[in-house]
Protein backbone atom coordinates (compact mmCIF):
# COMPACT_ATOMS: atom_id res chain seq x y z
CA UNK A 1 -71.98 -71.85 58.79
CA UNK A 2 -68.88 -72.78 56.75
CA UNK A 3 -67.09 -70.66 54.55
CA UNK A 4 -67.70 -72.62 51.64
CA UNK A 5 -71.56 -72.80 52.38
CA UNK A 6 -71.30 -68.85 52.63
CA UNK A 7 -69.95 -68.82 48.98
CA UNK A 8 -72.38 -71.56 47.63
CA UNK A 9 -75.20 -69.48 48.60
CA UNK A 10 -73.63 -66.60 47.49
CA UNK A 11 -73.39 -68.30 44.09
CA UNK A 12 -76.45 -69.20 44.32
CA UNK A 13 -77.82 -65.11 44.43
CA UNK A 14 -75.51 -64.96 41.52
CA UNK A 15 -75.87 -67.76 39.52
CA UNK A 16 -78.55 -69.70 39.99
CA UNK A 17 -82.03 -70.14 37.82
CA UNK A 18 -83.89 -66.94 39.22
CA UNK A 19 -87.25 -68.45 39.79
CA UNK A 20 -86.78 -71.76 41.29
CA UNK A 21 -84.13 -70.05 43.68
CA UNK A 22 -86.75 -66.91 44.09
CA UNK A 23 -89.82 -69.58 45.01
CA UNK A 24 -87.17 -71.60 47.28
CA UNK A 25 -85.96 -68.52 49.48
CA UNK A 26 -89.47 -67.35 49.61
CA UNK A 27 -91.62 -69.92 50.32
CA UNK A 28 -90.86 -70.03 54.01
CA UNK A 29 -91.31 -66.53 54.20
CA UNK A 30 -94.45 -66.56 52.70
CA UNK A 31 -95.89 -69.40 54.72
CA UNK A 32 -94.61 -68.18 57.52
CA UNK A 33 -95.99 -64.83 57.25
CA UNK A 34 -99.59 -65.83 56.67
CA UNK A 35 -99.15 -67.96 59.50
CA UNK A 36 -97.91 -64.91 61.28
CA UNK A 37 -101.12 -63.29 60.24
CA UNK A 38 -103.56 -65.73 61.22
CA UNK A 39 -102.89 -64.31 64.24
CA UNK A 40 -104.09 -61.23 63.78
CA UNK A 41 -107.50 -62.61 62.29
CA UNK A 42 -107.72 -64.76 65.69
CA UNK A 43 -106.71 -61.16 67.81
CA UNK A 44 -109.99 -59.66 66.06
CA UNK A 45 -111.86 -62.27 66.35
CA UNK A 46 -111.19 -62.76 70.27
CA UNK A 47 -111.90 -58.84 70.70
CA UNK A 48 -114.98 -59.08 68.19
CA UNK A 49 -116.42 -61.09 70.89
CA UNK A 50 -116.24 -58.47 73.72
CA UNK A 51 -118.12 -56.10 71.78
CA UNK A 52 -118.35 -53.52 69.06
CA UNK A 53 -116.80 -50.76 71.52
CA UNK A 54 -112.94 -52.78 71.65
CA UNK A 55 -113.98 -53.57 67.62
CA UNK A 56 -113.83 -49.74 67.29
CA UNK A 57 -110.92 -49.33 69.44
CA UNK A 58 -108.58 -51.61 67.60
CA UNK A 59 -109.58 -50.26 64.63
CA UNK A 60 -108.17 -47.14 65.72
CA UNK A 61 -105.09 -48.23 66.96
CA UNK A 62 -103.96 -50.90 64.56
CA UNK A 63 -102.69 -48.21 62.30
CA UNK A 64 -100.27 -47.02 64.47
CA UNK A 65 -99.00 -50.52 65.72
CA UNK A 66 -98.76 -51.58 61.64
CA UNK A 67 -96.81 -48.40 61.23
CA UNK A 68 -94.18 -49.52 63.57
CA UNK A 69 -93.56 -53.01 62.39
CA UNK A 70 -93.95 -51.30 58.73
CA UNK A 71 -91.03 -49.17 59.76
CA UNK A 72 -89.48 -51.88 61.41
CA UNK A 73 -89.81 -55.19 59.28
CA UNK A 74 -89.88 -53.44 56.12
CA UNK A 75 -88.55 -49.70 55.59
CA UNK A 76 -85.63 -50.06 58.15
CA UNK A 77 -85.59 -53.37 58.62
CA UNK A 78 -85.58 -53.90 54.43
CA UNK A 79 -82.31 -51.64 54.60
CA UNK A 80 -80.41 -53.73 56.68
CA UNK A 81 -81.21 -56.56 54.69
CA UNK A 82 -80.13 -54.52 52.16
CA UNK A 83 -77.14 -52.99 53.25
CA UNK A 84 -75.93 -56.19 54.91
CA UNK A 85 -76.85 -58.49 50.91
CA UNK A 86 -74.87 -55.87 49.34
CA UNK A 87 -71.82 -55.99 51.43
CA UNK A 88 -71.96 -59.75 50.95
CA UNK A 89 -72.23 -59.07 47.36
CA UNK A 90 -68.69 -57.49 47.25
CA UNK A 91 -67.65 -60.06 49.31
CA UNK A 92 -67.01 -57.77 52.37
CA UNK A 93 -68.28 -59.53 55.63
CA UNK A 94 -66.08 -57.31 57.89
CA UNK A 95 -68.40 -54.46 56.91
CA UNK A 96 -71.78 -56.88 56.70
CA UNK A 97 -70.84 -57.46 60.66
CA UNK A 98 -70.21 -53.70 61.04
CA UNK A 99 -73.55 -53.32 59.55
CA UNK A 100 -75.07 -55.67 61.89
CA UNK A 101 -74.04 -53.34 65.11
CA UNK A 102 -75.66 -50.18 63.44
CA UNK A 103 -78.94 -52.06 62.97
CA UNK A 104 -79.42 -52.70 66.74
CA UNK A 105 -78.54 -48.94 67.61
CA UNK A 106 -80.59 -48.00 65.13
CA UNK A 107 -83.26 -50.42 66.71
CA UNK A 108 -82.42 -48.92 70.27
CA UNK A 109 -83.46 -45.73 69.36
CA UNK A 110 -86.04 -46.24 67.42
CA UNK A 111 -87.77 -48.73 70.17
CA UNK A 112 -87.32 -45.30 72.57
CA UNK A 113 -88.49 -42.96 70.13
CA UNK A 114 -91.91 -44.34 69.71
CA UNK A 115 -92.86 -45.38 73.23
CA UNK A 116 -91.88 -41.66 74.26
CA UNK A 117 -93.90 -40.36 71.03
CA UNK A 118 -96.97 -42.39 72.61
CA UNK A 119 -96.88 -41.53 76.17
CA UNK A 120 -96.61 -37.90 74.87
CA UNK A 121 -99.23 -37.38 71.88
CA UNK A 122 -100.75 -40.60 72.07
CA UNK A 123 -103.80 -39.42 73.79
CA UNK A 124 -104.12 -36.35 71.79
CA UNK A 125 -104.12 -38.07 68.54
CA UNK A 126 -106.72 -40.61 69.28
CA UNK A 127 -108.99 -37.17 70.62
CA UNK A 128 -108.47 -35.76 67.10
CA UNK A 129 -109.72 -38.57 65.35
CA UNK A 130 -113.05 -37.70 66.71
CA UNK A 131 -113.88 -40.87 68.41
CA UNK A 132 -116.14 -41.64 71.22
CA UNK A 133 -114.81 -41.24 75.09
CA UNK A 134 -115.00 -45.31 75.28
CA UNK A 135 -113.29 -46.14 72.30
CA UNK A 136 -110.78 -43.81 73.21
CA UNK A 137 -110.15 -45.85 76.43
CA UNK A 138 -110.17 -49.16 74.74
CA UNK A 139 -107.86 -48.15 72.53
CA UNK A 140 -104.75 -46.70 74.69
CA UNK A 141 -105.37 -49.93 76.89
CA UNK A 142 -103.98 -51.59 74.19
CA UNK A 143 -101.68 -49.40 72.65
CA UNK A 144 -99.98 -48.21 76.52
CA UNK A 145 -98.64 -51.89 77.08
CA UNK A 146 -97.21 -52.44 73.19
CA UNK A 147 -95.32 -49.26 73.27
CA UNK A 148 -93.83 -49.73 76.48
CA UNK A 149 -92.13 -52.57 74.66
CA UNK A 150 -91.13 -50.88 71.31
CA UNK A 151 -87.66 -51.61 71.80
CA UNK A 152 -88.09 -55.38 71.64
CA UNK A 153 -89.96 -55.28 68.95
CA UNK A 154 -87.78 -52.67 66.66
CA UNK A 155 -84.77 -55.54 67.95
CA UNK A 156 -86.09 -58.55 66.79
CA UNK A 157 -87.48 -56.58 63.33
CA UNK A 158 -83.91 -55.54 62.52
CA UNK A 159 -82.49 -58.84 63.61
CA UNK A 160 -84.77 -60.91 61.52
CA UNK A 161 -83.84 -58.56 58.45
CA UNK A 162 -80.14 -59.14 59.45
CA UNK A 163 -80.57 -62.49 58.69
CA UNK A 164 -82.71 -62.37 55.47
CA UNK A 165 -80.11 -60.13 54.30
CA UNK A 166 -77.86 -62.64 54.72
CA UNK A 167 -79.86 -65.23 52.92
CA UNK A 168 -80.99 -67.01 55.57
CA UNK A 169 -84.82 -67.24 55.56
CA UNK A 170 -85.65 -70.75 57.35
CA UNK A 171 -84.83 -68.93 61.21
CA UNK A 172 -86.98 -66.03 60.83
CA UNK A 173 -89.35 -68.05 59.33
CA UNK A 174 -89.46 -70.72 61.60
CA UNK A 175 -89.17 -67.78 64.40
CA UNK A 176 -92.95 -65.94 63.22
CA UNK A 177 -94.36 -69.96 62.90
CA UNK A 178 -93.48 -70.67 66.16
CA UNK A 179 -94.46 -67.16 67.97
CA UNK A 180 -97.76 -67.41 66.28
CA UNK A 181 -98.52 -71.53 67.67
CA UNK A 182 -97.89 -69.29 70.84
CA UNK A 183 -99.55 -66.12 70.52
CA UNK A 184 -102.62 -67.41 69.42
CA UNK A 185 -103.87 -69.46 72.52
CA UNK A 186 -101.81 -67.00 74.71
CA UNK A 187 -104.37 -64.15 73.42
CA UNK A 188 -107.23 -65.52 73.75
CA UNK A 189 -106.11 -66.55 77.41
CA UNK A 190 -105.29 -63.15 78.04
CA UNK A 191 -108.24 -61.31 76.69
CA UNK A 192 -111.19 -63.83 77.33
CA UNK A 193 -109.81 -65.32 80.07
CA UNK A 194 -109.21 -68.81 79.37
CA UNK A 195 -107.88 -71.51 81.90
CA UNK A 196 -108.79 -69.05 85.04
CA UNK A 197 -106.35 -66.44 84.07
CA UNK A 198 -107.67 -62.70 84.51
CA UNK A 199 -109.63 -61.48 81.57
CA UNK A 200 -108.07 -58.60 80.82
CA UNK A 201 -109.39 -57.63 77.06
CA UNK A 202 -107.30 -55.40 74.66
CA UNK A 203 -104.28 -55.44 76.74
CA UNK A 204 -104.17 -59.25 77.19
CA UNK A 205 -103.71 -59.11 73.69
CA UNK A 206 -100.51 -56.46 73.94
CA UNK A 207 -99.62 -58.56 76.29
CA UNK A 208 -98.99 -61.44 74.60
CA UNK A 209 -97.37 -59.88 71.40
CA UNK A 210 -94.94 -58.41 73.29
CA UNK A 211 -94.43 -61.96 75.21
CA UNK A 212 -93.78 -63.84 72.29
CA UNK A 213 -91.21 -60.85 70.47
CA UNK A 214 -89.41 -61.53 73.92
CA UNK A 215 -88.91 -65.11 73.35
CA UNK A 216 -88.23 -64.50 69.42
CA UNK A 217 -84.96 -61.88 70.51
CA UNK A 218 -83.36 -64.07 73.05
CA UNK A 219 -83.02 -67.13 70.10
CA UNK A 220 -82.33 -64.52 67.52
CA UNK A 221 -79.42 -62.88 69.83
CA UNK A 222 -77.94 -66.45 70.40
CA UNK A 223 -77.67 -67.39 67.01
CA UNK A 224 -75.77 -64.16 66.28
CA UNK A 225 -73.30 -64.76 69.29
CA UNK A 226 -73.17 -68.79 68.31
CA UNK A 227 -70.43 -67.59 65.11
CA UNK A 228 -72.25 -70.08 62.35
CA UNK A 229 -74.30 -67.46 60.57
CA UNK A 230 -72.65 -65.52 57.53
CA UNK A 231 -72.48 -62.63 59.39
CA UNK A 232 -72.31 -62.97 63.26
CA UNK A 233 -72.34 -60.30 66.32
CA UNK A 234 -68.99 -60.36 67.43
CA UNK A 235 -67.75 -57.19 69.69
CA UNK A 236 -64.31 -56.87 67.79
CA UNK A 237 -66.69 -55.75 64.97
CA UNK A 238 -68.30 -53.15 67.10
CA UNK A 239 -67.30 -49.65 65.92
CA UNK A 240 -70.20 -46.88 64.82
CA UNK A 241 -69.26 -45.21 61.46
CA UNK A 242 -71.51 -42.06 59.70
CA UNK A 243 -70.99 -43.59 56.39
CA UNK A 244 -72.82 -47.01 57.48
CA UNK A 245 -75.74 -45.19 59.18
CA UNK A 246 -76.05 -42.83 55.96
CA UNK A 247 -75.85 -46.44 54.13
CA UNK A 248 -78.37 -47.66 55.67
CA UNK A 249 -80.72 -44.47 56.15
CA UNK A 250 -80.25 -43.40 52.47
CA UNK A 251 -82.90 -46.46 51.50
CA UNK A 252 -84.50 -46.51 55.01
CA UNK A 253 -85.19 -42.83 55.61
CA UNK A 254 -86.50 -42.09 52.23
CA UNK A 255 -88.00 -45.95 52.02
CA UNK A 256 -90.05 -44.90 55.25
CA UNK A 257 -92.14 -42.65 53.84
CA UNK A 258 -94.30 -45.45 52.36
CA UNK A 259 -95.23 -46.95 55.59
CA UNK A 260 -96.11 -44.11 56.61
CA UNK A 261 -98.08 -42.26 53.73
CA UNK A 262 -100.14 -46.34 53.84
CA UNK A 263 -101.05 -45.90 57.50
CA UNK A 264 -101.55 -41.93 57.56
CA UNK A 265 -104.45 -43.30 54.50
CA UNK A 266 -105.94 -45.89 56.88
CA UNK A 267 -106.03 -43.12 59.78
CA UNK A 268 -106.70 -40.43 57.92
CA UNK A 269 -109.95 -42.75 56.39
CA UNK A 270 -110.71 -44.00 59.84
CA UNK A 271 -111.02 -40.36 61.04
CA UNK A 272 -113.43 -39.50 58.05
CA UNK A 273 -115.95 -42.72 58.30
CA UNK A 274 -116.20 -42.52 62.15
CA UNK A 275 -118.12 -39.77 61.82
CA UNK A 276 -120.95 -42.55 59.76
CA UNK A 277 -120.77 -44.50 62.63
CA UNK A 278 -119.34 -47.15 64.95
CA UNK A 279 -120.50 -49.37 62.72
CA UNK A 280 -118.65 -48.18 59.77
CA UNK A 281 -115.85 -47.77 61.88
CA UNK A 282 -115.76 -50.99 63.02
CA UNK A 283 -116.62 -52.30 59.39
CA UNK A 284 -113.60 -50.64 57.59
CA UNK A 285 -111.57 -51.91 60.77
CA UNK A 286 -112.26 -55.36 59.71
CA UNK A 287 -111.57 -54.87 56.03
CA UNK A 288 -108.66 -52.32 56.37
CA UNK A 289 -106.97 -55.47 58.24
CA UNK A 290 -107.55 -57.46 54.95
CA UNK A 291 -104.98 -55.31 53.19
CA UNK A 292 -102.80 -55.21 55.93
CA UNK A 293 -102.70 -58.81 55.37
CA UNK A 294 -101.59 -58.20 51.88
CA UNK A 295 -98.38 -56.34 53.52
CA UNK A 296 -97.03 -59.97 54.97
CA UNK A 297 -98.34 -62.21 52.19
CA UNK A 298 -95.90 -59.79 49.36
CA UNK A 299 -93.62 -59.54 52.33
CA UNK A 300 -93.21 -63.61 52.29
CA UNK A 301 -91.67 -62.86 48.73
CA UNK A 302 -90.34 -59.13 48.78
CA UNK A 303 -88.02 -60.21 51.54
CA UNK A 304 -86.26 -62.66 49.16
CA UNK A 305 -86.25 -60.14 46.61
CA UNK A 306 -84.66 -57.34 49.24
CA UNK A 307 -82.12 -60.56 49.25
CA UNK A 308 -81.46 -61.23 46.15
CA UNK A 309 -81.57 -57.85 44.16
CA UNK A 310 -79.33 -56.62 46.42
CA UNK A 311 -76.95 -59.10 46.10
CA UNK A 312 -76.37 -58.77 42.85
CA UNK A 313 -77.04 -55.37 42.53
CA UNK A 314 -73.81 -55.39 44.66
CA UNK A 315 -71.51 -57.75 42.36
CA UNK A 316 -73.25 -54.74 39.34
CA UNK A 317 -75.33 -57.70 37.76
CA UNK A 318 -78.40 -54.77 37.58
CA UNK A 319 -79.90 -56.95 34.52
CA UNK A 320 -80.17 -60.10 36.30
CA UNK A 321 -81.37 -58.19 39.50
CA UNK A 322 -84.32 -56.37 37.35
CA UNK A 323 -85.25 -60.28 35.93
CA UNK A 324 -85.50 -61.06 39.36
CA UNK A 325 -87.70 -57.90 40.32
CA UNK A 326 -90.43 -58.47 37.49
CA UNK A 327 -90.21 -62.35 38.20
CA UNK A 328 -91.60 -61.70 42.08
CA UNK A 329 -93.94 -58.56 41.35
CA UNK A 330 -95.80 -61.13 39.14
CA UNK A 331 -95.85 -63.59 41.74
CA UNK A 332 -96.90 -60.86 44.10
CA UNK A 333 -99.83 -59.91 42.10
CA UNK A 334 -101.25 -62.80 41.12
CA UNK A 335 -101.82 -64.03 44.66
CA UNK A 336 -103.09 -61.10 45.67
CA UNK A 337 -105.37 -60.23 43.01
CA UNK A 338 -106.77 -64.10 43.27
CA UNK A 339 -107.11 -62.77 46.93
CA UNK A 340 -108.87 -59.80 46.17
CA UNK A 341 -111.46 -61.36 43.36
CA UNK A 342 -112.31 -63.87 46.04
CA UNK A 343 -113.07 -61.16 48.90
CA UNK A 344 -115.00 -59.38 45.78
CA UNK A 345 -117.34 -62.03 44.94
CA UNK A 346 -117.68 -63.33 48.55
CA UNK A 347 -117.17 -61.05 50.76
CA UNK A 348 -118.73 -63.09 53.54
CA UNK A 349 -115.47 -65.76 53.37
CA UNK A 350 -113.94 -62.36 55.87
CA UNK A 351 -116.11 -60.98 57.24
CA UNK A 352 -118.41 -63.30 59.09
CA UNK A 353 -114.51 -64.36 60.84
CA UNK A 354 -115.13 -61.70 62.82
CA UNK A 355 -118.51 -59.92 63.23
CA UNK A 356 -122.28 -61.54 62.76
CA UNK A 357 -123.87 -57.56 62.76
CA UNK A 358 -125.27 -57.01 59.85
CA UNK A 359 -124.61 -53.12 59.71
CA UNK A 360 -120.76 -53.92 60.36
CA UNK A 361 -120.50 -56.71 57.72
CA UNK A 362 -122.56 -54.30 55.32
CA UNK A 363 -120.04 -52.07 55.30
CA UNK A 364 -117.23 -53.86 55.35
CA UNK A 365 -118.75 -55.88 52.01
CA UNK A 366 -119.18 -52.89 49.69
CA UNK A 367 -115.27 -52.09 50.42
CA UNK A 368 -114.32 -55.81 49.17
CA UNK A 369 -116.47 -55.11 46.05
CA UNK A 370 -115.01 -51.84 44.99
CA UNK A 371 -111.72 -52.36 46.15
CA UNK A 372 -110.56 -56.18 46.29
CA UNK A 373 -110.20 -56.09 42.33
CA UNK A 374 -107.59 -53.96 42.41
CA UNK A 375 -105.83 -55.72 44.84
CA UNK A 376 -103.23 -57.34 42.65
CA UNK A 377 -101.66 -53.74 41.78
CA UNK A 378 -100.88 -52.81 45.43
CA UNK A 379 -99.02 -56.61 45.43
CA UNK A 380 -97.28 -55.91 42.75
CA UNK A 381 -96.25 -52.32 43.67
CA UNK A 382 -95.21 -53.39 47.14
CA UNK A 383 -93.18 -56.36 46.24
CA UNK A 384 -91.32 -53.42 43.76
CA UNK A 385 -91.06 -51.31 46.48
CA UNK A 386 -89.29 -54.36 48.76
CA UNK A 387 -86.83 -55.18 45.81
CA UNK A 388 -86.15 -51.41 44.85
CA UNK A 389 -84.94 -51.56 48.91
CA UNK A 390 -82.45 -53.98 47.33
CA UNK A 391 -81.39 -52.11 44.60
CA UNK A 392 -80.91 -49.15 46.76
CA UNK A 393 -83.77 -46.92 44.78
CA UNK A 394 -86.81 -46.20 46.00
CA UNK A 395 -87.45 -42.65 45.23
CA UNK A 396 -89.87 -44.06 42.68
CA UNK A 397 -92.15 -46.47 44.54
CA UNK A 398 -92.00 -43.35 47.75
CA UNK A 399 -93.75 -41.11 45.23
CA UNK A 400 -96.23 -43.38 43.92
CA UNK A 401 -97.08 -44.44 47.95
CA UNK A 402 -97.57 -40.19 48.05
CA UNK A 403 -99.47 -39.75 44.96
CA UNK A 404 -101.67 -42.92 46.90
CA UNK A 405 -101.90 -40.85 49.87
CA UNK A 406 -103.16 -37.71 47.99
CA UNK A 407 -105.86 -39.73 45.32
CA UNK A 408 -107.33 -42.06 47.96
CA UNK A 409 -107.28 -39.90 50.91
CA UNK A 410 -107.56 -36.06 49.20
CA UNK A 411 -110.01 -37.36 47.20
CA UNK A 412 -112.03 -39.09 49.92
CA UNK A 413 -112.51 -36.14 51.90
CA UNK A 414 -113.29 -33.83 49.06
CA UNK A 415 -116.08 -36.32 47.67
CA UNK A 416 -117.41 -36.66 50.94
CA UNK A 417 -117.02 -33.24 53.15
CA UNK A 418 -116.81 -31.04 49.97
CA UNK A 419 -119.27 -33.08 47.27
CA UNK A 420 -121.36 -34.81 50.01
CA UNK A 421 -120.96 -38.50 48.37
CA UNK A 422 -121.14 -41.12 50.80
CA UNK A 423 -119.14 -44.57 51.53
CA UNK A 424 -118.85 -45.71 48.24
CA UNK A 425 -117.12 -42.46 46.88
CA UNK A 426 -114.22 -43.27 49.90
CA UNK A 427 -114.14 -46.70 49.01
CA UNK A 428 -113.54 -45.26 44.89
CA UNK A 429 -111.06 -43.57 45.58
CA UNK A 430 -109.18 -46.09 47.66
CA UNK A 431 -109.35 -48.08 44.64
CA UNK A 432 -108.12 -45.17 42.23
CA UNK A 433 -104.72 -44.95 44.59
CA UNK A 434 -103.79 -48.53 44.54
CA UNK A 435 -104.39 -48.25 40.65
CA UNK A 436 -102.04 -45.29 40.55
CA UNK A 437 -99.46 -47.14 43.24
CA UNK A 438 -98.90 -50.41 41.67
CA UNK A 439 -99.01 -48.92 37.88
CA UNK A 440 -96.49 -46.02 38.79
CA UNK A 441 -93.87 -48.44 40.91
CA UNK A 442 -93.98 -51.10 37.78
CA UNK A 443 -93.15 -48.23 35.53
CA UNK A 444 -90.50 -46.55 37.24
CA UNK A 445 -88.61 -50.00 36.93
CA UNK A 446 -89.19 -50.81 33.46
CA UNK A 447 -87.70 -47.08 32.62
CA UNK A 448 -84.50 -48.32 34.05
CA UNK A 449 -84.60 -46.43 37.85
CA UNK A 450 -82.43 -48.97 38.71
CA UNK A 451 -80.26 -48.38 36.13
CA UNK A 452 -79.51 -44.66 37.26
């Protein structure tokens, strides 16, 4: 990339018309992510076909695996995009390429961290969520092979956010399109056993994720070393300072305690309703993956904002950079509160993707009904919560992801173990959270948190 391309689109963060430039810089992402996601709805829907037993099991482990790409794409990863957007800001590439070096050690250890966190307590934690001896087995088949390769997937994370830091959405984009034209037939290969390879069920489809984040790294790593991106890996740039760790883990550290209050909620929910049944469980699998989805549809258009905010909160144009924040949490929220009206009304449009028992879909149904109308406040909170990554403040949208944690969850278990209630009550107070979430995150902003 040219220097004076580098300052055009630098000018462009600065200068240009917020919304066509915001709806330019995310569209990619946003089609790419629910292209990206499409292949988890194909994942379930290749498992939902070996029974309700690896239904259950993936239900209990897709927590875990969201809260590591959470961490990775969006807490951490949203850092470096904002740590390297503000550098650029202040027109300081020597430090965005310093940057860039801390974000793959922080990826290094992170990637070792988890896979020795799963080999350790993984078994015990699946045990104290109180499901059955087969489920149990189904899921660590799948969960044994994807932590094994955490590392590549905490690389390519970080190195995707490198580069939508940098304002470069179109590769990472064009990255997740490609690995999911990939994945997708790969998978179902892999579990069913298509074209007389070994059907090997949940761990075919670990198998394959971690096959594709392989291929994604290598063309990721290249372009760094190539020398036309703003900011490129160069080893005269290597040296490890405190201050650009504590750069980057002041938003990250704090910023990960929202991906991880989110999935402790799904866990913590899946723990309480498997004790209604595999059916349930395997119900609130299903629809619990519907609002996972909503995480890479706001994604599409929070990683732009992580972009852009930061970028000008870096050249001190906080005005402009709050503009841009309300401009994509309204985007955010009216696509997913269409989303979630849709799910409410016809619930069946989901569900019968995946499952054609009655019990399972029955479940999953009277979640959409409570809970998909509220919808459009957890879009709108999370894109906040993606551009308050850019502004460097997200004490805010942490507490309102705790105060989340403690109405949907605390108030699930006291309607149903203390009260007695039954599914709907959990499903109420799911709702309640998300209303507290997205409400609390759009406040915090318009009270001038960035500002302070």
């Amino acid at each position: 990339m040219s220097t004076s391309h580098k300052q055009t689109l630098a000018q462009q963060m600065l200068e240009a018309p917020p919304l066509p430039l915001l709806l330019r810089l995310a569209t990619p992402n946003a089609m790419a992510f629910l292209v990206q996601a499409s292949v988890s709805m194909f994942e379930i829907g290749f498992i939902g076909q070996l029974g309700t037993v690896p239904l259950a099991g993936i239900a209990l482990m897709f927590p875990g695996l969201m809260l590591m790409q959470m961490l990775a794409n969006g807490a951490i990863g949203g850092a470096v995009s904002s740590a390297i957007a503000r550098a650029l800001g202040a027109e300081d590439t020597p430090q965005a390429e310093c940057m860039l070096w801390h974000a793959v050690v922080i990826a290094l250890v992170a990637g070792l961290f988890f896979s020795v966190a799963w080999f350790v307590f993984g078994g015990t934690v699946l045990t104290w969520m109180g499901a059955s001896e087969a489920v149990r087995e189904a899921a660590s088949g799948y969960a044994d092979v994807v932590f094994l390769g955490a590392t590549v997937i905490w690389l390519m994370a970080l190195l995707n956010s490198a580069f939508r830091g940098m304002g470069n959405m179109k590769l990472p984009s064009a990255l997740m399109v490609g690995s999911a034209l990939v994945q997708v037939p790969l998978s179902g290969a892999l579990v069913l056993g298509w074209f007389g390879l070994p059907s090997l069920g949940l761990s075919g489809a670990a198998i394959a994720l971690l096959a594709v984040a392989t291929g994604s790294l290598c063309v990721l790593l290249y372009r760094l070393q190539r020398g036309d991106a703003a900011v490129s890996l160069r080893r005269s740039a290597f040296a490890l300072r405190g201050s650009y760790f504590r750069d980057i883990f002041r938003v990250g550290a704090l910023a990960a305690l929202s991906p991880v209050f989110t999935v402790l909620t799904i866990s913590m929910i899946n723990a309480l309703v498997a004790n209604m049944g595999v059916a349930v469980l395997a119900g609130f699998g299903i629809v619990s993956r519907l609002e996972f989805l909503i995480v890479p549809m706001v994604f599409g258009i929070g990683a732009a904002m992580t972009a852009m905010v930061g970028t000008n909160v870096g050249a001190g144009k906080v005005a402009r950079a709050e503009h841009i924040g309300w401009l994509g949490g309204a985007c955010a929220a009216l696509i997913t509160g269409v989303a979630g009206v849709l799910f409410a009304v016809f619930p069946g449009l989901w569900l019968d993707l995946f499952t054609d028992d009655a019990d399972i879909a029955a479940a999953g149904a009277r979640y959409l009904r409570i809970v998909g109308p509220v919808f459009f406040l957890q879009g709108l909170g999370l894109s906040l919560y993606f551009a308050s990554q850019g502004a460097g403040k997200v004490f805010w949208p942490v507490v309102a992801t705790a105060l989340r944690f403690l109405l949907g969850v605390g108030g699930a278990y006291v309607a149903v173990r203390g009260l007695g209630y039954g599914l709907e009550a959990v499903y109420i107070c799911i709702a309640a959270g998300m209303l507290v979430y997205g409400s609390m995150t759009a406040a915090s902003l318009k009270l001038g948190a960035w500002r302070r």
